[in-house]
C-alpha atoms as a PDB file:
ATOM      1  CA  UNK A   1     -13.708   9.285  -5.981  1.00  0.00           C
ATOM      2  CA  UNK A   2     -14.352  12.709  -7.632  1.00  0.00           C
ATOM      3  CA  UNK A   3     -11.086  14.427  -8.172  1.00  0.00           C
ATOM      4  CA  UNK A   4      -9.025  11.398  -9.210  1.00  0.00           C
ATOM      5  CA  UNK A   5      -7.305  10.348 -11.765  1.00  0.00           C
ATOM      6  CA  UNK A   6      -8.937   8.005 -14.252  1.00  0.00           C
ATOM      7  CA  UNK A   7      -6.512   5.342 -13.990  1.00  0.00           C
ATOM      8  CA  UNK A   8      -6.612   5.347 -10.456  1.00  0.00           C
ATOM      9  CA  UNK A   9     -10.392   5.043  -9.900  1.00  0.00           C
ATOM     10  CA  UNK A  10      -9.915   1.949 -12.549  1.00  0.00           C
ATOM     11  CA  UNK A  11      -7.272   0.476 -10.126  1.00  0.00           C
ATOM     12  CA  UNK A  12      -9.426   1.404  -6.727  1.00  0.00           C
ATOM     13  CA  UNK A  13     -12.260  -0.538  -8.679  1.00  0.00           C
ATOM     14  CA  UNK A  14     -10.541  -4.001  -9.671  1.00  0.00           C
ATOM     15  CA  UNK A  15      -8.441  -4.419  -5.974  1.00  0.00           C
ATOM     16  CA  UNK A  16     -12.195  -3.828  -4.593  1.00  0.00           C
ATOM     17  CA  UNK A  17     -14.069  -6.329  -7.523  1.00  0.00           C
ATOM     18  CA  UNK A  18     -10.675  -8.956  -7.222  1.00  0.00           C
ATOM     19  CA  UNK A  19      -9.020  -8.485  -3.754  1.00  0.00           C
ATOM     20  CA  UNK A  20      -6.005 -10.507  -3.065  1.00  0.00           C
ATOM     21  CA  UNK A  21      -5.875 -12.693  -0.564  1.00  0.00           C
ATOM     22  CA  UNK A  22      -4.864 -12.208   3.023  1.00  0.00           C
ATOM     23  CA  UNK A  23      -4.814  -7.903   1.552  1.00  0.00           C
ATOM     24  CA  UNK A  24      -7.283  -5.793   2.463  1.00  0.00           C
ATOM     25  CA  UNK A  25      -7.349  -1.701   1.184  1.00  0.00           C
ATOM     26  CA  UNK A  26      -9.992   0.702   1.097  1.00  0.00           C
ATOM     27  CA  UNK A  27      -9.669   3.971   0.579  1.00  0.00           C
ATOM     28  CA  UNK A  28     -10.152   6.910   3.525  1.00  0.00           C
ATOM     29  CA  UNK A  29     -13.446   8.592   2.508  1.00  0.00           C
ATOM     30  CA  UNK A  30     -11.839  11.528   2.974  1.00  0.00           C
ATOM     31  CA  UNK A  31      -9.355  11.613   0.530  1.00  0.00           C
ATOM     32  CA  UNK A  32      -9.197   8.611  -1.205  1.00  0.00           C
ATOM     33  CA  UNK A  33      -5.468   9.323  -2.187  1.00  0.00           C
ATOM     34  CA  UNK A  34      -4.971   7.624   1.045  1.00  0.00           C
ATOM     35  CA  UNK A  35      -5.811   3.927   1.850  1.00  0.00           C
ATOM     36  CA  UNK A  36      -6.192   1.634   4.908  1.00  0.00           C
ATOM     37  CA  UNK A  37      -4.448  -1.505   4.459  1.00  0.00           C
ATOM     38  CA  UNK A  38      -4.748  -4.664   6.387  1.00  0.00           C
ATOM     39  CA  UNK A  39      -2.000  -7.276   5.722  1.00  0.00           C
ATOM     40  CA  UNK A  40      -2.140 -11.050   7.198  1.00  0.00           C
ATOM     41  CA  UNK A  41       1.326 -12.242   7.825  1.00  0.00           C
ATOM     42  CA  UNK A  42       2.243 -15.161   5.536  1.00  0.00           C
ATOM     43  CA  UNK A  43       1.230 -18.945   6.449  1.00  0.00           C
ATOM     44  CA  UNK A  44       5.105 -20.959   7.875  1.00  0.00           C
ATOM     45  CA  UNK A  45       6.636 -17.421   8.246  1.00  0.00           C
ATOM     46  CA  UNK A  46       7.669 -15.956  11.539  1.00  0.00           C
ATOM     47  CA  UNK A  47       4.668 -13.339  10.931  1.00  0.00           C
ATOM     48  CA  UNK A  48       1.737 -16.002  10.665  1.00  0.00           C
ATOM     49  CA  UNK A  49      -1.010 -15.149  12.649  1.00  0.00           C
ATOM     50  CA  UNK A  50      -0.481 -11.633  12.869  1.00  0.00           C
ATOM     51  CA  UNK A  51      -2.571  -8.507  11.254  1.00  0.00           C
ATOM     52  CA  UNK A  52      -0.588  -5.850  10.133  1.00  0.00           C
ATOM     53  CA  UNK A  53      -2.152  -2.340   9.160  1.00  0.00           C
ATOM     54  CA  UNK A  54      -0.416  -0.202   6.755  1.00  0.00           C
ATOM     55  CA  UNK A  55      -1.111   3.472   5.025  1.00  0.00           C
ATOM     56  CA  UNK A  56      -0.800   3.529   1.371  1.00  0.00           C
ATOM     57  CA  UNK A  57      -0.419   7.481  -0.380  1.00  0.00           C
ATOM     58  CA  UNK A  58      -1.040   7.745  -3.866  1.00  0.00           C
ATOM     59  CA  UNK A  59       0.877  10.992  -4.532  1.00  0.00           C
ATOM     60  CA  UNK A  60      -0.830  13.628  -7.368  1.00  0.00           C
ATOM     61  CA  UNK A  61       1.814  12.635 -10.050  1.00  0.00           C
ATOM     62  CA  UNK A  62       0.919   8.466  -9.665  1.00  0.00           C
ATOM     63  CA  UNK A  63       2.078   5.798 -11.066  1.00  0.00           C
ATOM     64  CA  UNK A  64       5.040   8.768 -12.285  1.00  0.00           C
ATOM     65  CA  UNK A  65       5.992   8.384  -8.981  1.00  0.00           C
ATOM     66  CA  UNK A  66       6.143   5.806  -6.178  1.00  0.00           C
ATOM     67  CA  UNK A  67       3.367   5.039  -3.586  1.00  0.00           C
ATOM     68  CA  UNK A  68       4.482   5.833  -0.076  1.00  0.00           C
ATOM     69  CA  UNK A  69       3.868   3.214   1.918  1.00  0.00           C
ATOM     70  CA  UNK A  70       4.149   2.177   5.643  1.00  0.00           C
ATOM     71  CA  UNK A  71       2.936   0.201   8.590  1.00  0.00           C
ATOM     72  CA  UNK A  72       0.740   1.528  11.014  1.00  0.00           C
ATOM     73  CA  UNK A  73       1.402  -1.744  13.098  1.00  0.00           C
ATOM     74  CA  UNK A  74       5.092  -2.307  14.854  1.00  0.00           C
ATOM     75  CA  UNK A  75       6.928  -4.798  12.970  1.00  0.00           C
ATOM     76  CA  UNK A  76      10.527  -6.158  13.355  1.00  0.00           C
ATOM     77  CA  UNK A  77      11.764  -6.680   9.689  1.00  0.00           C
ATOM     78  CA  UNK A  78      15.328  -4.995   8.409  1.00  0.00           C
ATOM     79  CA  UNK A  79      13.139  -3.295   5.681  1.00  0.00           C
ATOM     80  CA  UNK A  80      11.300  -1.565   7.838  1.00  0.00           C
ATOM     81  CA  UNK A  81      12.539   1.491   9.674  1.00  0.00           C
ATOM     82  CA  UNK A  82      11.054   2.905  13.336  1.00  0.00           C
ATOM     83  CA  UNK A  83       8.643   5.043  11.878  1.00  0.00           C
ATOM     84  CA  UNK A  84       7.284   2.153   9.799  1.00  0.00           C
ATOM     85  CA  UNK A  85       8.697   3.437   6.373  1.00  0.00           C
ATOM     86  CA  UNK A  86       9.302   0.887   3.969  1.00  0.00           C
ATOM     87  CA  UNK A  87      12.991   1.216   2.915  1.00  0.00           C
ATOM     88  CA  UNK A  88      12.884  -0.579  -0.378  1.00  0.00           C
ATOM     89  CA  UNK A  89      14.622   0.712  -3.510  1.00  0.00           C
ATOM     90  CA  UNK A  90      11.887   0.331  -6.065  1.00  0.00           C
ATOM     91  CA  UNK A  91       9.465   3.008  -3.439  1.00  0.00           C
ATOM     92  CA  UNK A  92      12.109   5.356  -3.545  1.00  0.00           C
ATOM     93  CA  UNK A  93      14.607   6.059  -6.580  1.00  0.00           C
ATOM     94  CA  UNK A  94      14.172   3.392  -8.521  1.00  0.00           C
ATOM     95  CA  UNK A  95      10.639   3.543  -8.985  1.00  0.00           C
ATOM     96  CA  UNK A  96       9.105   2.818 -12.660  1.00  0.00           C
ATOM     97  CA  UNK A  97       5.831   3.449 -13.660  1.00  0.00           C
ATOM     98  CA  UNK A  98       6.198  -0.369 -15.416  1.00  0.00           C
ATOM     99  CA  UNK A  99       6.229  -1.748 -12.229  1.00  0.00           C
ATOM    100  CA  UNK A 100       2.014  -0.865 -12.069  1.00  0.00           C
END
C-alpha cells in the first residue's frame, strides 16, 4: 500500500480488521486505488440470493472527491445505468467529504 494516502491505508485496514456483513473488498494488488467488491443481495429483497461484484476507484484527491463506483455484475435497478455506473447524487455533485 506504498504510495497511498495515510488515511486511506487506515480505512483499507479497519474494512479488512471489521468487514461488514454480506460486503466483501480487497484491494487489486496492483494498484490498490482500485478494489474488488463482492456484494450479497439483501435477505426478503428481490436480489436475495444473488452475488453482485462491483469496482470501487479511490481517485488521487479522496475523500475531496467521490469514489467511483460500479457493478461488474448485470443488475436491473433504476440507479443503475447499462454500463453499471451508479447514478446517485451524493457519487457525483453532491459529494462531501463528511459523508466518510
Amino acid at each position: 500500500m506504498a504510495g497511498l494516502p495515510h488515511r486511506i491505508i487506515k480505512e483499507i485496514q479497519c474494512l479488512l480488521a471489521e468487514p461488514v456483513p454480506g460486503i466483501k473488498a480487497e484491494p487489486y494488488e496492483s494498484n490498490t486505488h482500485y478494489f474488488h467488491v463482492v456484494i450479497a443481495g439483501p435477505w426478503d429483497s428481490p436480489f436475495e440470493g444473488r452475488t453482485f461484484k462491483l469496482e470501487l476507484f479511490l481517485p488521487e484527491e479522496y475523500p475531496m472527491a467521490a469514489p467511483k463506483v460500479r457493478f461488474m455484475t448485470k443488475v436491473c435497478h433504476p440507479n443503475v445505468d447499462k454500463l453499471g455506473r451508479i447514478c446517485l447524487d451524493i457519487l457525483k455533485g453532491k459529494w462531501t467529504n463528511l459523508i466518510v
